[in-house]
PDB file of N, CA and C in Angstrom:
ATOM      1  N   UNK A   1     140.494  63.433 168.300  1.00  0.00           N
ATOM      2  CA  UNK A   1     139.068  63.696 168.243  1.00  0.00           C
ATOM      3  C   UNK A   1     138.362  62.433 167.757  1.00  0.00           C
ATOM      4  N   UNK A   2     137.500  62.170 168.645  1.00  0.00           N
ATOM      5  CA  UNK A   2     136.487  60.697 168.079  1.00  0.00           C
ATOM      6  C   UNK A   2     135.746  61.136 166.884  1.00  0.00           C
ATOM      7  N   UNK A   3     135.329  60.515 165.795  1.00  0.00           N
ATOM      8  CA  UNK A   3     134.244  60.322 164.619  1.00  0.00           C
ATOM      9  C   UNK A   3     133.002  60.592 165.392  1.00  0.00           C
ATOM     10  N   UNK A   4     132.370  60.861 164.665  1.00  0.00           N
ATOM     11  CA  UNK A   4     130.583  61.094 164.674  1.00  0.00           C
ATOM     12  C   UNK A   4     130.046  59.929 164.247  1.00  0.00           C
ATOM     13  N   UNK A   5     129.984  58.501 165.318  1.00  0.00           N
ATOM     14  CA  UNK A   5     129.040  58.104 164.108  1.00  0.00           C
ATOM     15  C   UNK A   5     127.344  58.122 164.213  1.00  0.00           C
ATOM     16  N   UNK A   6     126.978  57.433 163.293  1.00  0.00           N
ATOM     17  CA  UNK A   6     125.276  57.432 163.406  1.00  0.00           C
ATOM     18  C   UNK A   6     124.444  56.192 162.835  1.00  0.00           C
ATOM     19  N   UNK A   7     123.999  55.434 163.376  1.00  0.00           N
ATOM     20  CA  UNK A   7     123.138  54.517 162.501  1.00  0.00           C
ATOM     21  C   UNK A   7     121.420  54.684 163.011  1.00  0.00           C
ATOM     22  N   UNK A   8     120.641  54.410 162.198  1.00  0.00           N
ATOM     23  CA  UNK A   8     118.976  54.312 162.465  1.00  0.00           C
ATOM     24  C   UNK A   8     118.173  54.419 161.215  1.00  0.00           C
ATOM     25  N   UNK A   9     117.162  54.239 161.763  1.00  0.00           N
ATOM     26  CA  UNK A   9     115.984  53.353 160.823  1.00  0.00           C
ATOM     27  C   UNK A   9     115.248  55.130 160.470  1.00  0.00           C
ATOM     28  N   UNK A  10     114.866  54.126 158.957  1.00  0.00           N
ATOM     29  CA  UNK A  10     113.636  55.406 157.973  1.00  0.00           C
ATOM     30  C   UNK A  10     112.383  54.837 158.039  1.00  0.00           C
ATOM     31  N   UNK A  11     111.773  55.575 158.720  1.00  0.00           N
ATOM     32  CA  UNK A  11     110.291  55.155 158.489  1.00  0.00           C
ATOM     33  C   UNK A  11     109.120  55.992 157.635  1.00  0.00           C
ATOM     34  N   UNK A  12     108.253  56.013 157.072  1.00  0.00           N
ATOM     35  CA  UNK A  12     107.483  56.349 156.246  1.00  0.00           C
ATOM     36  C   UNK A  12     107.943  57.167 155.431  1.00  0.00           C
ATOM     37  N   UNK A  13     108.477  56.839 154.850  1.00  0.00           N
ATOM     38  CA  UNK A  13     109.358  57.119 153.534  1.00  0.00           C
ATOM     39  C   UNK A  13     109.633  56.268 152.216  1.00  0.00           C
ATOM     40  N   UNK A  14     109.032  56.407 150.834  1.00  0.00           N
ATOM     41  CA  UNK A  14     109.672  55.598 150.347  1.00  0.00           C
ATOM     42  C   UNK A  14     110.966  56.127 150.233  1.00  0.00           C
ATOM     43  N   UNK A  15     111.564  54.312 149.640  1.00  0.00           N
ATOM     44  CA  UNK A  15     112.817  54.587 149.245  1.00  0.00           C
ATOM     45  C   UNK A  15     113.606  55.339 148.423  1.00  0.00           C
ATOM     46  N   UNK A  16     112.973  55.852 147.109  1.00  0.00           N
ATOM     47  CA  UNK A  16     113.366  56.120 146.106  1.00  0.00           C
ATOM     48  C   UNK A  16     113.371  57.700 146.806  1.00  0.00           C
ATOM     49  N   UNK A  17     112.094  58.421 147.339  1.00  0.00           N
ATOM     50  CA  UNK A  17     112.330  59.331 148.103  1.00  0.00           C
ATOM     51  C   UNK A  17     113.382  59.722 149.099  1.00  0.00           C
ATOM     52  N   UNK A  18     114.377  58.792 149.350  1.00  0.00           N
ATOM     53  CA  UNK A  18     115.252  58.612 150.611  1.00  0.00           C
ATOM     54  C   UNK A  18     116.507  58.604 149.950  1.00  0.00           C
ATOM     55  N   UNK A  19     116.670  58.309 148.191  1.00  0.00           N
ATOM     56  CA  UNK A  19     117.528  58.076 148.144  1.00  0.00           C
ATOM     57  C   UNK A  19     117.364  59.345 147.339  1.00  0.00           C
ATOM     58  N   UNK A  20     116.738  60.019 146.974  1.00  0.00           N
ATOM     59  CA  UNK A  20     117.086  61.985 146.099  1.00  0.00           C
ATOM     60  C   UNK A  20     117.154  62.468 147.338  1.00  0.00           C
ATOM     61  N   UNK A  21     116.539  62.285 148.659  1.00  0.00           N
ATOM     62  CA  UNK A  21     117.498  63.401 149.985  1.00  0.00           C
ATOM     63  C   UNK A  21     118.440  63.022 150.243  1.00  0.00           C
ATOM     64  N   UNK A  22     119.479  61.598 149.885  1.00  0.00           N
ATOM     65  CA  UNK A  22     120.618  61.400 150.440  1.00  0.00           C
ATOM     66  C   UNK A  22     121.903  62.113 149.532  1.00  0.00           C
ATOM     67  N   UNK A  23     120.926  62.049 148.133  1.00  0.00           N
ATOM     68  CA  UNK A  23     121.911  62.562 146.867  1.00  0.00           C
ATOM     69  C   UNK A  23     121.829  64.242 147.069  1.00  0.00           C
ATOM     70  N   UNK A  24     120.745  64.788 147.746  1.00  0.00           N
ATOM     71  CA  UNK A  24     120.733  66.107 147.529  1.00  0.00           C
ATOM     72  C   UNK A  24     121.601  66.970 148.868  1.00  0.00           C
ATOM     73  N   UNK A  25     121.378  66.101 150.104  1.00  0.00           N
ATOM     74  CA  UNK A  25     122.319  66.206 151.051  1.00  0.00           C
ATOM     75  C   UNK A  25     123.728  65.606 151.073  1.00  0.00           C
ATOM     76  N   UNK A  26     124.101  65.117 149.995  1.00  0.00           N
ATOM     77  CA  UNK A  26     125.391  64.439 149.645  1.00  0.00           C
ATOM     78  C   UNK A  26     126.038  63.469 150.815  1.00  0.00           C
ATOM     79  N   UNK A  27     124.905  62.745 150.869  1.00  0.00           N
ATOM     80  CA  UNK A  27     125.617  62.066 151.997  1.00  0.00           C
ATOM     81  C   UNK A  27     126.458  60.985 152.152  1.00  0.00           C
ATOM     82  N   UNK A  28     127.097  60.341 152.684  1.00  0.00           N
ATOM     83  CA  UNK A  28     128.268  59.024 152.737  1.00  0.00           C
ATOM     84  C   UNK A  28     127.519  58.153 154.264  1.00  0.00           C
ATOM     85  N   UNK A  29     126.779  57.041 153.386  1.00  0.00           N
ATOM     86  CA  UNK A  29     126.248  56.142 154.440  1.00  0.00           C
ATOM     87  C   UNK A  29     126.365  54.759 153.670  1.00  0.00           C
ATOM     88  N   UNK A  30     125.519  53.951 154.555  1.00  0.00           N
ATOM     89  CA  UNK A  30     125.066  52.357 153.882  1.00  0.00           C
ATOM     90  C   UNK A  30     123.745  51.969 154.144  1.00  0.00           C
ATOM     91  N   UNK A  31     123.229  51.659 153.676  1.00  0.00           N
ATOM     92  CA  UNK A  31     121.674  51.490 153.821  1.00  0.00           C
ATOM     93  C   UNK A  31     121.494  49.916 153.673  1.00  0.00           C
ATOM     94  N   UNK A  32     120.996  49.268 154.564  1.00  0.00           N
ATOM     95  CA  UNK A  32     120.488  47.990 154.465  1.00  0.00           C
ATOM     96  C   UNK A  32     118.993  47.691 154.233  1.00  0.00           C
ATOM     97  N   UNK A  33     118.288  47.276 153.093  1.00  0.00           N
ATOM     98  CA  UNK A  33     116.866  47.513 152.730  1.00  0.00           C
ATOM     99  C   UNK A  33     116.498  45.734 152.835  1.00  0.00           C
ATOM    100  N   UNK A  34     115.146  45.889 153.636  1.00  0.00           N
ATOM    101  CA  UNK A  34     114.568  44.697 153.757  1.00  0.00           C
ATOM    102  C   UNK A  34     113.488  45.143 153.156  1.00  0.00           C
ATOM    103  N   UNK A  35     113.081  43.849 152.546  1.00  0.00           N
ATOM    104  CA  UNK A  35     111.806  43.471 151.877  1.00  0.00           C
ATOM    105  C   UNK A  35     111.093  42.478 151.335  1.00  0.00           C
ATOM    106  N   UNK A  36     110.037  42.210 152.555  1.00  0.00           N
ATOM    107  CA  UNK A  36     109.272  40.594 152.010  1.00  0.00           C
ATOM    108  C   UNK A  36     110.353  39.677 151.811  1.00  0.00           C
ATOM    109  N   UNK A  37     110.970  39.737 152.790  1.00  0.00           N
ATOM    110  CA  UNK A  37     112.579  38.931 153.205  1.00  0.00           C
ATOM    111  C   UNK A  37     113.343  38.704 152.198  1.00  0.00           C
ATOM    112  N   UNK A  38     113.582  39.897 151.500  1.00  0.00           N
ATOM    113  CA  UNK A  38     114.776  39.993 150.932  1.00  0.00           C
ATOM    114  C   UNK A  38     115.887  40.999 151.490  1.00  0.00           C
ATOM    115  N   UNK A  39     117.072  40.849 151.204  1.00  0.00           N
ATOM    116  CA  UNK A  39     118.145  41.853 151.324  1.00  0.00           C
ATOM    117  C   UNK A  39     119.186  42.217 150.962  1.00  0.00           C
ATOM    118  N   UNK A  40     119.265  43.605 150.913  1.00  0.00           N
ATOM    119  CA  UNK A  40     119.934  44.397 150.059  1.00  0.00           C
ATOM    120  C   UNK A  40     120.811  45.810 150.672  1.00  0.00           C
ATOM    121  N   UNK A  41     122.362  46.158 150.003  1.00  0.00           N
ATOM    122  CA  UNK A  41     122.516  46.578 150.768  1.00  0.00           C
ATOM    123  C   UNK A  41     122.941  47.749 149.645  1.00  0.00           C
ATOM    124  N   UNK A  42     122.395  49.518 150.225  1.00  0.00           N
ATOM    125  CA  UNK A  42     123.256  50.041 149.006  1.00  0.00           C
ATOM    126  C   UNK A  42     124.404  51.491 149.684  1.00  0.00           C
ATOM    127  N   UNK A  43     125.283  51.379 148.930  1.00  0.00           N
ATOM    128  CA  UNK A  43     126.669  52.226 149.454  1.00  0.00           C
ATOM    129  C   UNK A  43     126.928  53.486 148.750  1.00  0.00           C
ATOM    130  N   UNK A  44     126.624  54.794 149.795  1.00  0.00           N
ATOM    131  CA  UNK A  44     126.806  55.834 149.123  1.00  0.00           C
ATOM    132  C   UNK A  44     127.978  56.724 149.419  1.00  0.00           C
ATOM    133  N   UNK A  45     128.554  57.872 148.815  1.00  0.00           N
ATOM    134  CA  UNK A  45     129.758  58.552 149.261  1.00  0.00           C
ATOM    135  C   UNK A  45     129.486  59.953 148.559  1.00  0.00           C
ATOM    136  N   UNK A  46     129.293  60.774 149.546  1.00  0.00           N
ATOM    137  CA  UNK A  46     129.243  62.210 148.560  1.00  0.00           C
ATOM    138  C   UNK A  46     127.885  61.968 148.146  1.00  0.00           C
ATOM    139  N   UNK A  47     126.675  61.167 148.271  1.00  0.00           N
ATOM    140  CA  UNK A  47     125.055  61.727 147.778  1.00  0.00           C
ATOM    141  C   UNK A  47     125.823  60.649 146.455  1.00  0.00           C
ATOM    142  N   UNK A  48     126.293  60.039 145.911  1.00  0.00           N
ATOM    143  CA  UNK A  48     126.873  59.190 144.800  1.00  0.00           C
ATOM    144  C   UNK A  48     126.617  57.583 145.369  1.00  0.00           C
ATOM    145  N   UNK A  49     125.695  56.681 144.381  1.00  0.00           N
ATOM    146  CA  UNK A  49     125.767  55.793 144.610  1.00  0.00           C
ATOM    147  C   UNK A  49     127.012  55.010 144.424  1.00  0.00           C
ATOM    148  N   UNK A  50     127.703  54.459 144.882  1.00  0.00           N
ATOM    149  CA  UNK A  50     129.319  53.910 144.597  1.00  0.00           C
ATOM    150  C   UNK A  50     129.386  52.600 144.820  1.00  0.00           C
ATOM    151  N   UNK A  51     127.674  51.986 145.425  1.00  0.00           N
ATOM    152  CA  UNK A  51     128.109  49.774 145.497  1.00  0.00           C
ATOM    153  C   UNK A  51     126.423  49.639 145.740  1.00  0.00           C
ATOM    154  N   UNK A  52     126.296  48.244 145.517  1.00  0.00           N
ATOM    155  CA  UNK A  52     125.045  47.403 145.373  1.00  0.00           C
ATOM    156  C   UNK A  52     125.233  46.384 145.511  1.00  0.00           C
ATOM    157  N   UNK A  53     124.662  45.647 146.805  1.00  0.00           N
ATOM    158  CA  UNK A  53     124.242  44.316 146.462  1.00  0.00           C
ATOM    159  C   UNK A  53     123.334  43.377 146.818  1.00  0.00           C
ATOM    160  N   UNK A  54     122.417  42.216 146.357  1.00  0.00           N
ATOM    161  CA  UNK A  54     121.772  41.355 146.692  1.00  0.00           C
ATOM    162  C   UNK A  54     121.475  40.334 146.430  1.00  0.00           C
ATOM    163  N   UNK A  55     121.297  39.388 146.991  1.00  0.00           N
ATOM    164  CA  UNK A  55     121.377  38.407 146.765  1.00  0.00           C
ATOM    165  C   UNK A  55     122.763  37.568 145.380  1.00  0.00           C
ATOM    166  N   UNK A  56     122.542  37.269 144.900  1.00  0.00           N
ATOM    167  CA  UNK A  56     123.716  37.311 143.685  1.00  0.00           C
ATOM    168  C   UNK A  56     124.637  38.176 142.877  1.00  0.00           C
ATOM    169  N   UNK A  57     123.495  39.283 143.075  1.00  0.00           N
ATOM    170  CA  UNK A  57     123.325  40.281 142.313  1.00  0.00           C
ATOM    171  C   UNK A  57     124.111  41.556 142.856  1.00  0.00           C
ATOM    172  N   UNK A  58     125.186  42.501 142.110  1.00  0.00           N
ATOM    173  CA  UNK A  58     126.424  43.537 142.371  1.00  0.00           C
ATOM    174  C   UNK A  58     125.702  44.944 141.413  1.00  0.00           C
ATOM    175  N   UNK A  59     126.156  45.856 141.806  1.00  0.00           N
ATOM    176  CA  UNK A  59     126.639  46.966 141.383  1.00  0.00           C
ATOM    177  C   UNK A  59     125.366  47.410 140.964  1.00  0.00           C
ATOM    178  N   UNK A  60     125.005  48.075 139.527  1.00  0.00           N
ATOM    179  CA  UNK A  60     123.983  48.056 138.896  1.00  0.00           C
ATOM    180  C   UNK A  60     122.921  47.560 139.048  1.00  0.00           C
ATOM    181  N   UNK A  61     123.183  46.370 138.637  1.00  0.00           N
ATOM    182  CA  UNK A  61     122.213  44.920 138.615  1.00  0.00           C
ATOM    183  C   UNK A  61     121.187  45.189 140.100  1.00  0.00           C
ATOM    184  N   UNK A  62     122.370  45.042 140.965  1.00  0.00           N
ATOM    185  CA  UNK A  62     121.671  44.873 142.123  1.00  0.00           C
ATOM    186  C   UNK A  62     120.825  46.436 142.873  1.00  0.00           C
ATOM    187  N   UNK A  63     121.394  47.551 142.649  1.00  0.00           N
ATOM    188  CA  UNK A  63     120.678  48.727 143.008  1.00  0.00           C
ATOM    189  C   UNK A  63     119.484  48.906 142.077  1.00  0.00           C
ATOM    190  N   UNK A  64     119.694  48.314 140.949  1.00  0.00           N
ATOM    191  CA  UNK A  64     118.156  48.725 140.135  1.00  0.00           C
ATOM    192  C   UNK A  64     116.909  47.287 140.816  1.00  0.00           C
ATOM    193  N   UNK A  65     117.174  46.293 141.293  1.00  0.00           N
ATOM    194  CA  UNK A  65     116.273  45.339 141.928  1.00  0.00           C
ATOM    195  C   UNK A  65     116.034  46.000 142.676  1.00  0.00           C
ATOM    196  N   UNK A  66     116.958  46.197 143.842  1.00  0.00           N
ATOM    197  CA  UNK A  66     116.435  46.774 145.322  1.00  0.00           C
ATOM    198  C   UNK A  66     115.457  47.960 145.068  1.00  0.00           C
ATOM    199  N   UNK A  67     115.611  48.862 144.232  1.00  0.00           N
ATOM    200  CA  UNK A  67     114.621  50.513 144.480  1.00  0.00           C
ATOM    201  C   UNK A  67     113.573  49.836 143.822  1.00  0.00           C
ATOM    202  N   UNK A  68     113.122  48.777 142.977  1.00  0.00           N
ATOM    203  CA  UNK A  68     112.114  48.262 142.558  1.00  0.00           C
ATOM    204  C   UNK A  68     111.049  47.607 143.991  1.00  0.00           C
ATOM    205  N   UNK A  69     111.946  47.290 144.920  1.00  0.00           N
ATOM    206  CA  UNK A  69     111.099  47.027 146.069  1.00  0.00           C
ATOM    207  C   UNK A  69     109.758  47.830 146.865  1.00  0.00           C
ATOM    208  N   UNK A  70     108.931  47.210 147.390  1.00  0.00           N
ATOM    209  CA  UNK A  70     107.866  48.092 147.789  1.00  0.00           C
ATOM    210  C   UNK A  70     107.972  47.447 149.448  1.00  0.00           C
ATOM    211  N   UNK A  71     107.380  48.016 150.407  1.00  0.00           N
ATOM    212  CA  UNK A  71     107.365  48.596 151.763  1.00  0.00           C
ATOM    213  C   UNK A  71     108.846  48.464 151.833  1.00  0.00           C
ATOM    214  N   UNK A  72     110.037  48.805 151.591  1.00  0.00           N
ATOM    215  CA  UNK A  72     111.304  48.743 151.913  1.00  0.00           C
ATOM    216  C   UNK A  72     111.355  48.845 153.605  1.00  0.00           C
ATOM    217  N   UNK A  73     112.219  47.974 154.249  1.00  0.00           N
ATOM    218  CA  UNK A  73     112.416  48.796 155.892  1.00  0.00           C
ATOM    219  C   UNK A  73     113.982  49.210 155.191  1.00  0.00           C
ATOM    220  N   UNK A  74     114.182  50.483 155.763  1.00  0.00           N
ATOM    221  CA  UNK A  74     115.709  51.489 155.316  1.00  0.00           C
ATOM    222  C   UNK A  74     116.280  51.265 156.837  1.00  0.00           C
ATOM    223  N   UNK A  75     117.663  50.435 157.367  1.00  0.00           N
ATOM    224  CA  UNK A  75     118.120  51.180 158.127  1.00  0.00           C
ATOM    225  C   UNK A  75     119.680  51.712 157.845  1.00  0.00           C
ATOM    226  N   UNK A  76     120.578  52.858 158.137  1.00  0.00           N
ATOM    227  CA  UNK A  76     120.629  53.408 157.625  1.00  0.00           C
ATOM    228  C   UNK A  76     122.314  53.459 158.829  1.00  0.00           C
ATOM    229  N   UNK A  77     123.774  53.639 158.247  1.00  0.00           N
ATOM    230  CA  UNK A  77     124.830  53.638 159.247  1.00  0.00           C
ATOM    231  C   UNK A  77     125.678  54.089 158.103  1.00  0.00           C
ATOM    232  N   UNK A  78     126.650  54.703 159.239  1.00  0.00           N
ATOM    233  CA  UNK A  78     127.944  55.522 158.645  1.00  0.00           C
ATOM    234  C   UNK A  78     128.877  54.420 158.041  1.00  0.00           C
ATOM    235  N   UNK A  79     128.527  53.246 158.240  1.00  0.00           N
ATOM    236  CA  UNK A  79     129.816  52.506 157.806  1.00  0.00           C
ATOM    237  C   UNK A  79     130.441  52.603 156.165  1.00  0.00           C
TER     238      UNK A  79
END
């Protein structure tokens, strides 16, 4: 049996909003967030944040920068 996969973009949504429906639907994705050309990437499993990163910046560090971002573009894959 082949996997399901899925990737695509969030639009008018903030982020922080995107990320309590991913935790409340428990979902297992990766989200790549652009903003005012930065980027960031954050890794979920089970609605559980489980990785972060940007620019230099890992784990913690880096998921609390990124949700600080404003117009985020979210796009959004099973990987």
């Amino acid at each position: 049996m082949l996997a399901q996969r899925f990737k695509g973009r969030v639009e008018n949504i903030t982020l922080a909003s995107f990320l309590q429906l991913l935790e409340m639907e428990r979902k297992t994705c990766t989200l790549s967030i652009t903003s005012l050309g930065r980027k960031g990437s954050l890794h979920f499993r089970g609605g559980k944040l489980t990785g972060a990163a940007t620019g230099e910046l890992e784990g913690q560090a880096a998921a609390l920068e990124i949700v600080t971002w404003e117009h985020a573009d979210i796009e959004i894959s099973d990987d």
